[in-house]
N, C-alpha and C. Protein backbone atom coordinates (compact mmCIF):
# COMPACT_ATOMS: atom_id res chain seq x y z
N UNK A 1 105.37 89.98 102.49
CA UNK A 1 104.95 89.54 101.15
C UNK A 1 103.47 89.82 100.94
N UNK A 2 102.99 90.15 99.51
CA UNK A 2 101.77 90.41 99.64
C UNK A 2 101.38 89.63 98.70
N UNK A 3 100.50 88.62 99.01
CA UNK A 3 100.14 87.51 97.97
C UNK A 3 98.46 87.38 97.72
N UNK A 4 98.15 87.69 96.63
CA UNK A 4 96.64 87.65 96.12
C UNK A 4 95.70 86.15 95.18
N UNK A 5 94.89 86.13 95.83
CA UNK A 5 94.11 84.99 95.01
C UNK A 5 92.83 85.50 94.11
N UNK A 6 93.15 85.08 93.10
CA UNK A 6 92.25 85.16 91.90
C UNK A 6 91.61 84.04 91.53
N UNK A 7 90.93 84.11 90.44
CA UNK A 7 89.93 83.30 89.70
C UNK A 7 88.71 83.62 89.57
N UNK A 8 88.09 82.31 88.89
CA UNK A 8 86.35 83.01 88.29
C UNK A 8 85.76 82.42 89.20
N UNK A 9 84.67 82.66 89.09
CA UNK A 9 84.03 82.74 90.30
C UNK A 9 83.64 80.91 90.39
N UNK A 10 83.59 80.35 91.80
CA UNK A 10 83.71 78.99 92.19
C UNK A 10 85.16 78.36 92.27
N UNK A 11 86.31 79.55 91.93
CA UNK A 11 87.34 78.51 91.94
C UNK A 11 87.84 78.07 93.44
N UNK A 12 87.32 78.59 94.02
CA UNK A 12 87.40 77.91 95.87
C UNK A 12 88.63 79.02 95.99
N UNK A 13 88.74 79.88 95.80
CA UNK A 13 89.75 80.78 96.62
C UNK A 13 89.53 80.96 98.15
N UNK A 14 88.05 81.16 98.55
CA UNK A 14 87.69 81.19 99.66
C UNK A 14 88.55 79.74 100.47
N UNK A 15 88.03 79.18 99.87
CA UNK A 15 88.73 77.90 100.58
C UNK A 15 89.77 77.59 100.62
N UNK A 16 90.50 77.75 99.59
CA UNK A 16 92.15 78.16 99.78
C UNK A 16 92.57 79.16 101.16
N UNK A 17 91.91 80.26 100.99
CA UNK A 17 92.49 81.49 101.84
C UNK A 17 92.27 80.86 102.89
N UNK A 18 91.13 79.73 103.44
CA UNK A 18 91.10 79.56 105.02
C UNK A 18 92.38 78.74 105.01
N UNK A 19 93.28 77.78 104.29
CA UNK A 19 93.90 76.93 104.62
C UNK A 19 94.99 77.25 104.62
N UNK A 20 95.05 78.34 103.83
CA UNK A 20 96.45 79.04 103.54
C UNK A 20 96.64 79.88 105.54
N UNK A 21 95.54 80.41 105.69
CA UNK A 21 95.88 81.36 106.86
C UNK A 21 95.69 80.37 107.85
N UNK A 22 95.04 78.99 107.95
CA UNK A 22 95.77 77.95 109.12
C UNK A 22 96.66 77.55 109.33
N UNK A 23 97.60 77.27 107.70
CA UNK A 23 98.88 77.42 107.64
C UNK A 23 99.36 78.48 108.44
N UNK A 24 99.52 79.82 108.19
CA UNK A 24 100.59 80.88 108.37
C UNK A 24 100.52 80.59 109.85
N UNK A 25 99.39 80.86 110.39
CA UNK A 25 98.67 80.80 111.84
C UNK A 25 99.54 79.39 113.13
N UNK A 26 100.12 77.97 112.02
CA UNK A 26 100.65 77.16 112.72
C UNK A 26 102.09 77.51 112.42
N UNK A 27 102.27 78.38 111.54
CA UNK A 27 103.90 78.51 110.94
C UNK A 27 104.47 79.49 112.36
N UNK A 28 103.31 80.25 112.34
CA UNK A 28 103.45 81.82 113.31
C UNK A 28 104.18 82.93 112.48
N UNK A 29 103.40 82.82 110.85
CA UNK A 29 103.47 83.63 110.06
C UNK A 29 103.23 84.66 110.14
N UNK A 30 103.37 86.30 110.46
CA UNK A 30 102.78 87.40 110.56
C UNK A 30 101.81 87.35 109.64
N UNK A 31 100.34 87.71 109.75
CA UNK A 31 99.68 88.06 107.88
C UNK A 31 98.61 88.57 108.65
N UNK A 32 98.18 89.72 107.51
CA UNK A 32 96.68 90.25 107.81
C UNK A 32 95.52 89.21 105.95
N UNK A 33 94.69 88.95 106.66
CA UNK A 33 93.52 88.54 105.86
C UNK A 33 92.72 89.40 105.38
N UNK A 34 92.65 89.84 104.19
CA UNK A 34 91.37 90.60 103.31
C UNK A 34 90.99 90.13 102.35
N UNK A 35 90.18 91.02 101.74
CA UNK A 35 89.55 90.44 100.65
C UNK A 35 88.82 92.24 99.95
N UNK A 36 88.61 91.94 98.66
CA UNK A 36 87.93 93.12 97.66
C UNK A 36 86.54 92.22 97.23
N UNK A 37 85.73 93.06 97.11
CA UNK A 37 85.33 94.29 97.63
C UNK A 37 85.06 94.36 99.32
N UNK A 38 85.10 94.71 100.22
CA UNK A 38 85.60 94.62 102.05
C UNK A 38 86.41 94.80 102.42
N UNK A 39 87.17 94.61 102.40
CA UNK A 39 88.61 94.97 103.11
C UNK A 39 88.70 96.01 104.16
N UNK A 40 88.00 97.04 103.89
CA UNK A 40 88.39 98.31 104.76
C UNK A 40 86.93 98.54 105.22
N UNK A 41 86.74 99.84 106.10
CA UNK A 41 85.02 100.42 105.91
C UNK A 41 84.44 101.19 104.75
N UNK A 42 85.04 101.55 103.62
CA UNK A 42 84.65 102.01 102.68
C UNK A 42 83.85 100.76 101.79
N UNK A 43 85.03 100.19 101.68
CA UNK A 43 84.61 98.50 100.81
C UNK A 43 83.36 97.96 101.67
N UNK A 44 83.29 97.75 102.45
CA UNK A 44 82.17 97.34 103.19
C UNK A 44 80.86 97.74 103.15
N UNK A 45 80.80 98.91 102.81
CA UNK A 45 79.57 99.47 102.71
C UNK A 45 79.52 99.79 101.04
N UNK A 46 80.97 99.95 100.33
CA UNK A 46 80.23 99.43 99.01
C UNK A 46 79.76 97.84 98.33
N UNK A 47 80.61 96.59 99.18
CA UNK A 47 80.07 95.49 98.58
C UNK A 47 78.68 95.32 98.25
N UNK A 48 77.49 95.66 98.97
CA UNK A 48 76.39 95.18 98.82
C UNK A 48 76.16 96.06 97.46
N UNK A 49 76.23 97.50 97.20
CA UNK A 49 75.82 98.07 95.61
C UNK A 49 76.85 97.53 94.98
N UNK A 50 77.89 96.87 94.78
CA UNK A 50 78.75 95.65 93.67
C UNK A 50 78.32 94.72 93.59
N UNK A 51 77.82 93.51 94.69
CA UNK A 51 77.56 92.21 95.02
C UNK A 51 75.71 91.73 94.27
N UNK A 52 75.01 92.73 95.22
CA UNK A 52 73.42 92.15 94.95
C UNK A 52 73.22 92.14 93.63
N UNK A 53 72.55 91.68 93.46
CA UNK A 53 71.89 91.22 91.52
C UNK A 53 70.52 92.54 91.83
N UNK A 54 70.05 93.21 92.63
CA UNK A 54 69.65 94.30 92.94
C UNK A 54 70.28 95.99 91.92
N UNK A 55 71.48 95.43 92.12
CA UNK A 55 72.19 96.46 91.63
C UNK A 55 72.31 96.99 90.29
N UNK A 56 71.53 98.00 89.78
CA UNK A 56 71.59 98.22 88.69
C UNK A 56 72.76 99.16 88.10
N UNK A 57 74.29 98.72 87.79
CA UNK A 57 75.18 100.04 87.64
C UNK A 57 75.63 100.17 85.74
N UNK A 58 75.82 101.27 85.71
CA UNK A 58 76.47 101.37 84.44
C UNK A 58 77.86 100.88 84.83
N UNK A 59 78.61 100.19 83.79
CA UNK A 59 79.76 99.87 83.78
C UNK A 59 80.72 100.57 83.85
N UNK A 60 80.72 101.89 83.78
CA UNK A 60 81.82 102.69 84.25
C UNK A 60 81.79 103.46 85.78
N UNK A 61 80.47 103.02 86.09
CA UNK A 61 80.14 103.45 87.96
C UNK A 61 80.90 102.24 88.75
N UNK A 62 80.20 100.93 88.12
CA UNK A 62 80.80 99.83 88.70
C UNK A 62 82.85 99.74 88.56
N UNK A 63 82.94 100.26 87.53
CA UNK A 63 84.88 100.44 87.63
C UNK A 63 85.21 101.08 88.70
N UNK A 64 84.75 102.48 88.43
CA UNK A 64 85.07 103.60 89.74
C UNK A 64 84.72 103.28 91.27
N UNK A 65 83.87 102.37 91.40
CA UNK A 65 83.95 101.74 92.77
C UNK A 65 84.53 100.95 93.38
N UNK A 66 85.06 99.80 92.24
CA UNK A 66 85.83 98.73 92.98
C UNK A 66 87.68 99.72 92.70
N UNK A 67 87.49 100.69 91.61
CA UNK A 67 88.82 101.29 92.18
C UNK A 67 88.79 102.41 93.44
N UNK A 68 87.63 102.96 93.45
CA UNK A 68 87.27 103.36 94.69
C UNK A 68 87.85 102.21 96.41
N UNK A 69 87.20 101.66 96.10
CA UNK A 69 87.45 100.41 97.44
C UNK A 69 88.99 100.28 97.44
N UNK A 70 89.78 100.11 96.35
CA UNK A 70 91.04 99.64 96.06
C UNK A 70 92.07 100.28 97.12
N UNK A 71 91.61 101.87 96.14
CA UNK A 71 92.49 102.99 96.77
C UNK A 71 92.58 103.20 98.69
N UNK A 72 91.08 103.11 98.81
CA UNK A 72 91.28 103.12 100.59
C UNK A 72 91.63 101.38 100.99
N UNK A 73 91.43 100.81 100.65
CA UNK A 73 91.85 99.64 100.92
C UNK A 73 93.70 99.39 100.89
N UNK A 74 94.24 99.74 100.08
CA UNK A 74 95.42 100.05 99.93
C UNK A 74 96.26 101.11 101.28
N UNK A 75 94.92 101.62 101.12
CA UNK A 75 95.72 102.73 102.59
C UNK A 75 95.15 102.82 103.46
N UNK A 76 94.01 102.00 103.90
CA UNK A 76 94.16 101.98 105.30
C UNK A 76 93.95 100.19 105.83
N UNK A 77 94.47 99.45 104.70
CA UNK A 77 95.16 98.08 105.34
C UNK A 77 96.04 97.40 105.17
N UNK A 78 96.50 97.60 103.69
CA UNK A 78 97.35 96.98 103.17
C UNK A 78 98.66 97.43 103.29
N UNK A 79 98.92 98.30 102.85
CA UNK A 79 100.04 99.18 102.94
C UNK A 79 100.61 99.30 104.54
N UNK A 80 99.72 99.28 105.41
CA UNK A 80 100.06 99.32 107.16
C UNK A 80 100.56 98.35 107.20
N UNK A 81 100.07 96.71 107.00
CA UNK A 81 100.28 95.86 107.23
C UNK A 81 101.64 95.35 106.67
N UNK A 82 101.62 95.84 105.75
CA UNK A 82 103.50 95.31 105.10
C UNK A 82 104.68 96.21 105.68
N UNK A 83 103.99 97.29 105.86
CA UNK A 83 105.20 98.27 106.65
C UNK A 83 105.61 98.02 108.09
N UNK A 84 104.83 97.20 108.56
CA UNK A 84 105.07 96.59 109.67
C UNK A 84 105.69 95.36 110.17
N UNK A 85 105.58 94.67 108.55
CA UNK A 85 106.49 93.50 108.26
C UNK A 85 104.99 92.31 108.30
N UNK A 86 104.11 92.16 108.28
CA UNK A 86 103.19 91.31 108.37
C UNK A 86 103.00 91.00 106.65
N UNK A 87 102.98 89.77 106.46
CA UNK A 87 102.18 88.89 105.15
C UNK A 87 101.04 89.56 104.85
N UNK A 88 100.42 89.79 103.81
CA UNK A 88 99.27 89.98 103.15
C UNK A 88 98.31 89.32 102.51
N UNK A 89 97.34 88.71 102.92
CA UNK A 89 96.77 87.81 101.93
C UNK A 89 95.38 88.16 101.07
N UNK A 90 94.92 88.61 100.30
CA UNK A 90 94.20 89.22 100.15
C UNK A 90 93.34 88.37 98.87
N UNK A 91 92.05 88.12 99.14
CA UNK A 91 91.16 87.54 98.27
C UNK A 91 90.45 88.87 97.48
N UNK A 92 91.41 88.49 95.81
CA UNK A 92 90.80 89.50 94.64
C UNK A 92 91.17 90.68 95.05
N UNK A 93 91.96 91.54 94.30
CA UNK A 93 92.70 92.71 93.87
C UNK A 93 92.72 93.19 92.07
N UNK A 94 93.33 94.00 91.91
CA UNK A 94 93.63 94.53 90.31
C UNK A 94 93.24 93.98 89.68
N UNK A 95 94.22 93.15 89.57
CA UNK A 95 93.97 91.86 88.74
C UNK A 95 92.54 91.05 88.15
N UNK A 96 91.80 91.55 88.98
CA UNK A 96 90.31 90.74 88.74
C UNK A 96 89.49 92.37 88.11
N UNK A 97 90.10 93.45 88.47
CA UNK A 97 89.23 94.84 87.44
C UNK A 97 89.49 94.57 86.00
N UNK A 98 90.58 94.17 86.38
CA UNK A 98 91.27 94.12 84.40
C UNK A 98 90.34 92.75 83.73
N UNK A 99 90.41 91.57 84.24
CA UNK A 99 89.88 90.25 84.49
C UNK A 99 87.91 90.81 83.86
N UNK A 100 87.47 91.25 85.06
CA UNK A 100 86.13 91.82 84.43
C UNK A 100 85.72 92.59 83.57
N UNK A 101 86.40 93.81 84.09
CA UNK A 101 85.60 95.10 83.24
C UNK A 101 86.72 95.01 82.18
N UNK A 102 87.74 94.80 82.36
CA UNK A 102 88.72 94.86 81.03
C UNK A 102 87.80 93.42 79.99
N UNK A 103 88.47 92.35 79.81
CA UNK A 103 87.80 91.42 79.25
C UNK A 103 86.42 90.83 79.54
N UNK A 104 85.93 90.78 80.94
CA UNK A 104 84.56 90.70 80.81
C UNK A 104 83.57 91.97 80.27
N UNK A 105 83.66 93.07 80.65
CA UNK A 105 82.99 94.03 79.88
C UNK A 105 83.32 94.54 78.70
N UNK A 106 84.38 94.27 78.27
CA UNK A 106 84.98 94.89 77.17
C UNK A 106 85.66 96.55 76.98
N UNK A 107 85.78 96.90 78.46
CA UNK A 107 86.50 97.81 78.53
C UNK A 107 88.18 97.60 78.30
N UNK A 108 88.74 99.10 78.14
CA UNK A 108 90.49 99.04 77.31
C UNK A 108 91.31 98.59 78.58
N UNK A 109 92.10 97.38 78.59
CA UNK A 109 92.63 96.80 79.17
C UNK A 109 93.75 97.58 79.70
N UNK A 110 94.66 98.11 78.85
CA UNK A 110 95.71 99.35 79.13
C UNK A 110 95.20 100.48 80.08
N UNK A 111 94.20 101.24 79.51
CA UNK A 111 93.56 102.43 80.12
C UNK A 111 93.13 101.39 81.92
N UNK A 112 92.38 100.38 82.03
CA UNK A 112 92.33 99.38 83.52
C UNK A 112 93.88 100.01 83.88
N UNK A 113 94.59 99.02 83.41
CA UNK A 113 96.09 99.13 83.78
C UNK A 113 96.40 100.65 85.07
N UNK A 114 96.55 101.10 84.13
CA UNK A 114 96.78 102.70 84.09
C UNK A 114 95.82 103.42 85.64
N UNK A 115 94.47 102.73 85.27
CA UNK A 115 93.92 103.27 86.29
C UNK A 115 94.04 102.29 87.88
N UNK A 116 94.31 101.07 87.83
CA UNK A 116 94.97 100.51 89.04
C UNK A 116 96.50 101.11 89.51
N UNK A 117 96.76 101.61 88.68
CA UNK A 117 98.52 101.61 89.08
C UNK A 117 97.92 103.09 89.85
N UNK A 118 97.27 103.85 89.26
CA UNK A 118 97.02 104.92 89.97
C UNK A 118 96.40 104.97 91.50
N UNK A 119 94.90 104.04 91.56
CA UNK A 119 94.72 104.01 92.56
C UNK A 119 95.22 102.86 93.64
N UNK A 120 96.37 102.28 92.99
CA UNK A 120 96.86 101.46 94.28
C UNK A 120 98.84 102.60 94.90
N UNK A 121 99.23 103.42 93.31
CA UNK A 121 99.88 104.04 94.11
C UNK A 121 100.91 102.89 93.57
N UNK A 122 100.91 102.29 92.36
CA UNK A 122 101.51 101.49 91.75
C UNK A 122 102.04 99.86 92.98
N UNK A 123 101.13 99.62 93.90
CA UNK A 123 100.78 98.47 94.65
C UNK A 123 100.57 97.32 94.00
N UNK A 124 101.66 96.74 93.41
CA UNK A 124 101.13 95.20 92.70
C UNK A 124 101.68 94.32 93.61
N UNK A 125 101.04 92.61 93.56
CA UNK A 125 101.09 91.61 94.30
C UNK A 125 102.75 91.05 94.21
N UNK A 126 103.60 90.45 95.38
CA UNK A 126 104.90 89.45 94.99
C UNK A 126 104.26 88.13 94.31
N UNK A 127 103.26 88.25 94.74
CA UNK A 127 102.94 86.39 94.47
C UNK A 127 100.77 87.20 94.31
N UNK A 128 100.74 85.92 92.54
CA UNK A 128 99.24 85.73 92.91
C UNK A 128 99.15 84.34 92.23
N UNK A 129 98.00 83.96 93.12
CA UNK A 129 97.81 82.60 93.05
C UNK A 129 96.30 82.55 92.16
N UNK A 130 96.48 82.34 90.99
CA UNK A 130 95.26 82.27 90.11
C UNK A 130 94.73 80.53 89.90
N UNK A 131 93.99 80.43 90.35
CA UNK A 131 92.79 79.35 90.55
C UNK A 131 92.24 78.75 89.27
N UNK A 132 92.93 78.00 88.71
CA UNK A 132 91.89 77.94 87.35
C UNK A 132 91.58 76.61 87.07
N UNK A 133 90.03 76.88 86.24
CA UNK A 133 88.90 75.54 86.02
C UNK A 133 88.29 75.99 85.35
N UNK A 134 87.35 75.26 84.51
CA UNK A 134 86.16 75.84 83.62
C UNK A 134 85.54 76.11 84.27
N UNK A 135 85.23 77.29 83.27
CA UNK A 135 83.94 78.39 84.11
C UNK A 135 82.90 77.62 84.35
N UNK A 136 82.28 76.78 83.30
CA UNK A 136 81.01 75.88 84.00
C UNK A 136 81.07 75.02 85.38
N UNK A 137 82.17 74.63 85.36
CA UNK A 137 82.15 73.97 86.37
C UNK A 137 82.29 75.04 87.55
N UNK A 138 82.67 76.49 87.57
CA UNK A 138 83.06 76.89 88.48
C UNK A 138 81.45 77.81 88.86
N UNK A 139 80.75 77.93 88.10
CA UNK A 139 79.62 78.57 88.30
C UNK A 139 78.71 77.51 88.73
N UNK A 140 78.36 76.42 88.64
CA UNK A 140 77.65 75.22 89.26
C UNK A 140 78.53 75.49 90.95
N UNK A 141 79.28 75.52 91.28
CA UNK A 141 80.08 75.43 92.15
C UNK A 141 79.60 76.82 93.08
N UNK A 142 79.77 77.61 92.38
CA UNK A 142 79.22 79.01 93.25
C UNK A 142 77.72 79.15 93.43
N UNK A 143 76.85 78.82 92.06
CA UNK A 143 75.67 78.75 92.38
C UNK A 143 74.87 77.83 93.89
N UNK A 144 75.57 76.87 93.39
CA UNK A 144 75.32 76.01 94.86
C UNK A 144 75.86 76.58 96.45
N UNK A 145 76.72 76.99 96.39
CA UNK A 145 77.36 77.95 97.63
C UNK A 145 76.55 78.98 98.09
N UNK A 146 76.15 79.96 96.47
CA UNK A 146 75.47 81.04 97.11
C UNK A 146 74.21 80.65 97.70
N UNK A 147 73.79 79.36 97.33
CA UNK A 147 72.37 78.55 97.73
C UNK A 147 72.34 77.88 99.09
N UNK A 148 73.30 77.97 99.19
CA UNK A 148 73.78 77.00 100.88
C UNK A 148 73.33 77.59 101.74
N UNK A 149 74.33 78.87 101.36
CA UNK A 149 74.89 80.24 102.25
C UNK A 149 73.52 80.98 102.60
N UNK A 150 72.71 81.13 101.61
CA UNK A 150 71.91 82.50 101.39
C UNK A 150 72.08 83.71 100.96
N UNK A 151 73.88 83.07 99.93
CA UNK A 151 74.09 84.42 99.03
C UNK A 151 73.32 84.95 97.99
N UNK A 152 72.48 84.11 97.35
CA UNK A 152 71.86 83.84 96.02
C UNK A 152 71.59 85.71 95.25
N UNK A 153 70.75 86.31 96.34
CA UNK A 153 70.34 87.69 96.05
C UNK A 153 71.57 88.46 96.47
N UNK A 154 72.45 88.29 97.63
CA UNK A 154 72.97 89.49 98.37
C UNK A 154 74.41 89.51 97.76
N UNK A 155 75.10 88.37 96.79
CA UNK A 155 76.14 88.57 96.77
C UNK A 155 76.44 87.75 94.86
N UNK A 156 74.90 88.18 94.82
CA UNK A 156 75.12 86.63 93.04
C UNK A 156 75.27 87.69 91.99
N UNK A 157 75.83 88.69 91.94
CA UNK A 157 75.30 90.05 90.72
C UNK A 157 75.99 89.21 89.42
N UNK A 158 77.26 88.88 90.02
CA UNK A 158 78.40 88.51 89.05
C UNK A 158 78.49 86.72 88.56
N UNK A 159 77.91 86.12 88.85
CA UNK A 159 77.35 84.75 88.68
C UNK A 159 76.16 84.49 87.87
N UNK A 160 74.83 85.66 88.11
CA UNK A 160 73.93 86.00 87.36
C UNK A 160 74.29 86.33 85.78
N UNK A 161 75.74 86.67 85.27
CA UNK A 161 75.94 86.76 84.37
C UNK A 161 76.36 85.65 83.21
N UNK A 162 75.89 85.99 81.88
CA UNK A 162 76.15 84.76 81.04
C UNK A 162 77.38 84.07 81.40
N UNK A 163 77.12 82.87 80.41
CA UNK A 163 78.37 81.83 80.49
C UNK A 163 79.88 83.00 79.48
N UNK A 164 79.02 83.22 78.36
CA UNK A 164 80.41 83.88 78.02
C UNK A 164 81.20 85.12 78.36
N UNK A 165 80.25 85.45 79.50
CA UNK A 165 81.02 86.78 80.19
C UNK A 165 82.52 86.30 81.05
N UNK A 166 81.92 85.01 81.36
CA UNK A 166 82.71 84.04 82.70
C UNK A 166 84.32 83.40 81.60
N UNK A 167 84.01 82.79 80.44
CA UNK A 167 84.64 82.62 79.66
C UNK A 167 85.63 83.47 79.42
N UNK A 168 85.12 84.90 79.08
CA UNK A 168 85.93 86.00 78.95
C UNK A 168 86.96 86.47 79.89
N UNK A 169 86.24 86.42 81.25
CA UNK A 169 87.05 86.35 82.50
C UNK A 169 88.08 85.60 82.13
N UNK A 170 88.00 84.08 82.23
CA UNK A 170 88.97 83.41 82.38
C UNK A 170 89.96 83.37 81.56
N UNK A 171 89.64 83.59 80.20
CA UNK A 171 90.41 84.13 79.40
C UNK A 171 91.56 85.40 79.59
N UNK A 172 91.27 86.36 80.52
CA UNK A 172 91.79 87.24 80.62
C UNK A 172 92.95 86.89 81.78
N UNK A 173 92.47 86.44 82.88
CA UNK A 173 93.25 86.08 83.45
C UNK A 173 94.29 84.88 83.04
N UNK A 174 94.44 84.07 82.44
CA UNK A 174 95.49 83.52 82.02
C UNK A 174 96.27 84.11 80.78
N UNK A 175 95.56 84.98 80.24
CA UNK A 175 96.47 86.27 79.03
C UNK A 175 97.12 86.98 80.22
N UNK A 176 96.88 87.02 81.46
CA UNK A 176 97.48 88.44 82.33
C UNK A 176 98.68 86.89 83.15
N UNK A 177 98.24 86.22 83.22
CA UNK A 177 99.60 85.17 83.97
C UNK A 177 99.98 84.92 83.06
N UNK A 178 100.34 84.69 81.89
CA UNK A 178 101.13 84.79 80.48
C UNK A 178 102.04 85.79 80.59
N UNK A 179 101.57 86.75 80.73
CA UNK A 179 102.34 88.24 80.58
C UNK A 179 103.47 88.95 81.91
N UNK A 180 102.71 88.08 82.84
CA UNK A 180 103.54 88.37 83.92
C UNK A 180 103.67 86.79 85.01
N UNK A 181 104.84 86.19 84.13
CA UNK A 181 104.64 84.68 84.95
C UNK A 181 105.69 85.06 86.20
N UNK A 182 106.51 85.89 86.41
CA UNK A 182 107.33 85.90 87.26
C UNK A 182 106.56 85.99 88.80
N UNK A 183 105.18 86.85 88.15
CA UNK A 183 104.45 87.01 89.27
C UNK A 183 103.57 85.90 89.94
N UNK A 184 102.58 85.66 88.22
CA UNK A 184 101.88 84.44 88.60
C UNK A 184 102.05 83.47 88.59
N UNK A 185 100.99 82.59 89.99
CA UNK A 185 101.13 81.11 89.24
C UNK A 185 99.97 80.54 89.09
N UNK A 186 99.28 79.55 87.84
CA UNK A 186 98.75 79.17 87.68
C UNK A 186 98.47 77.79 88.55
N UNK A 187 97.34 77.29 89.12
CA UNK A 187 97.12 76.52 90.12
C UNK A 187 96.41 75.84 89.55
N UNK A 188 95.99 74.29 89.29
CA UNK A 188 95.15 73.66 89.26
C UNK A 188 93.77 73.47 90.32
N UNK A 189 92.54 74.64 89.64
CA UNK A 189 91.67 74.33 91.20
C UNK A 189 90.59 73.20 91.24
N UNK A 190 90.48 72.08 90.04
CA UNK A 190 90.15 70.58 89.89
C UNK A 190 90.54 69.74 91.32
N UNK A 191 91.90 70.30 92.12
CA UNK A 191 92.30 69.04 92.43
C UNK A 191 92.38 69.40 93.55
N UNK A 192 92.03 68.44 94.88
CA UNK A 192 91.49 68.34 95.83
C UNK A 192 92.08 69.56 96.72
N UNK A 193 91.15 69.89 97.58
CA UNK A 193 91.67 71.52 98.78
C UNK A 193 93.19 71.39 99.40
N UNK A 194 93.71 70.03 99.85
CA UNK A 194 94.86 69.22 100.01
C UNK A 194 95.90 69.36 99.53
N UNK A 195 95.22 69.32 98.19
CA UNK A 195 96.82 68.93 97.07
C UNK A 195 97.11 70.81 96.70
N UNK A 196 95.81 71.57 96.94
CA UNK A 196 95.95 72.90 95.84
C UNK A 196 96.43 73.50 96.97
N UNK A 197 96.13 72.86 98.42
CA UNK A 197 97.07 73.88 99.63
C UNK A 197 98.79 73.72 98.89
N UNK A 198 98.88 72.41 99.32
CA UNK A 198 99.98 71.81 99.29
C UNK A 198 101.30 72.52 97.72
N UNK A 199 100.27 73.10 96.79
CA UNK A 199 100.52 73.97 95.20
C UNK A 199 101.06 74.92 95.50
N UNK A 200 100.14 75.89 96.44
CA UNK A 200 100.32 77.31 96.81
C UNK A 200 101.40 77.24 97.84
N UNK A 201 101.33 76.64 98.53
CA UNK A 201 102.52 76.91 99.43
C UNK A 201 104.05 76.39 98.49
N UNK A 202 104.07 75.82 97.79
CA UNK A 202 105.21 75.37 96.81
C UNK A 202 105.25 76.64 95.76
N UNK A 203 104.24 77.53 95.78
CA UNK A 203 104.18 78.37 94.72
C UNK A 203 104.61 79.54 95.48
N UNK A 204 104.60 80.08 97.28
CA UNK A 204 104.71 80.86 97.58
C UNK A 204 106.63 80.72 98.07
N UNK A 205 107.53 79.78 97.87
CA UNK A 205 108.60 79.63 98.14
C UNK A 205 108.39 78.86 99.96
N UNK A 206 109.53 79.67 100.12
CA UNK A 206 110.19 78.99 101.89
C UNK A 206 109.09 79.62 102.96
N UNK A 207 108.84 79.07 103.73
CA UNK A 207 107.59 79.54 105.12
C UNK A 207 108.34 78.92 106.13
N UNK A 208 108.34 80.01 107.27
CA UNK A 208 109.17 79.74 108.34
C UNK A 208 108.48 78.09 108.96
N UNK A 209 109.29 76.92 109.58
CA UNK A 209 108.63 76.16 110.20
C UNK A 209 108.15 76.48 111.63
């Protein structure tokens, strides 16, 4: 199964994904752990020109990279890993290009479409678990993290941005779990790390005991 977590930024996906993979880990779930932009060595060495607030890109450089990352990411982890029969869990995929540059930048949502199906090789998720909260609250939430951490410069490009860019995001992503509920599910990420484990695993069906 290949199951993806979304949301705007602060919705604790991070924190989901650790609890979700302590889960699989006590189930003796097969799964590989990733995440976009990283996942592979390509992604890796592009996160920092996506991530830093350093980064000065035109918006159609910044598309072509995170579908850049996608495409090798797709083939040299994802795609191995399911053919082998292993779970997938992957923090942010497609779904979040369309999410940004589609509704946060105001690029053509269709033409996104079109260009993920291409570079994943038409690779969409069984299950995504979209995280949702107000953006204010979810940017207080990240701001403070990246402040903890010492992300503030190396990883804030996309947090640095207005409130109504974040708005737009979120907007998009619940127009895209609208459109495809078979896939998604909408998660309450208000409510405690506990209860939103306890969501996702009810949202992902049966897990071996």
């Amino acid at each position: 199964m290949f199951i993806t977590v979304e949301g705007v930024e602060g919705a604790g996906k991070s924190t989901l994904m650790n609890l979700l993979a302590r889960e699989f880990e006590r189930r003796g779930v097969p799964f590989v752990r990733t995440r976009e932009p990283g996942g592979c060595g390509l992604g890796a060495n592009l996160r920092p020109l996506l991530l830093d607030v350093s980064s000065s890109l035109d918006g159609r450089a910044e598309l072509f990279l995170f579908l850049a990352d996608r495409a090798q990411h797709v083939a040299d982890t994802i795609r191995p890993a399911l053919e082998r029969g292993a779970w997938v869990l992957c923090d942010r995929y497609a779904d979040s290009t369309v999410a940004y540059q589609g509704y946060g930048r105001g690029m053509d949502v269709e033409v996104l479409q079109s260009l993920n199906d291409y570079a994943t090789g038409g690779l969409w998720p069984d299950r995504t678990l979209l995280l949702d909260l107000p953006v204010k609250t979810g940017l207080e939430r990240a701001l403070a993290r990246n402040g903890r951490e010492g992300l503030s410069k190396s990883e804030g490009r996309f947090e640095a941005e207005e409130l109504a860019f974040h708005q737009r995001i979120r907007k998009g992503f619940l127009e895209r779990a609208a459109r495809w509920p078979e896939r998604f599910r909408v998660l309450d990420a208000l409510r405690s790390p506990e209860d939103l484990l306890a969501d996702a695993l009810k949202a992902l069906g049966s897990l071996p005991d």
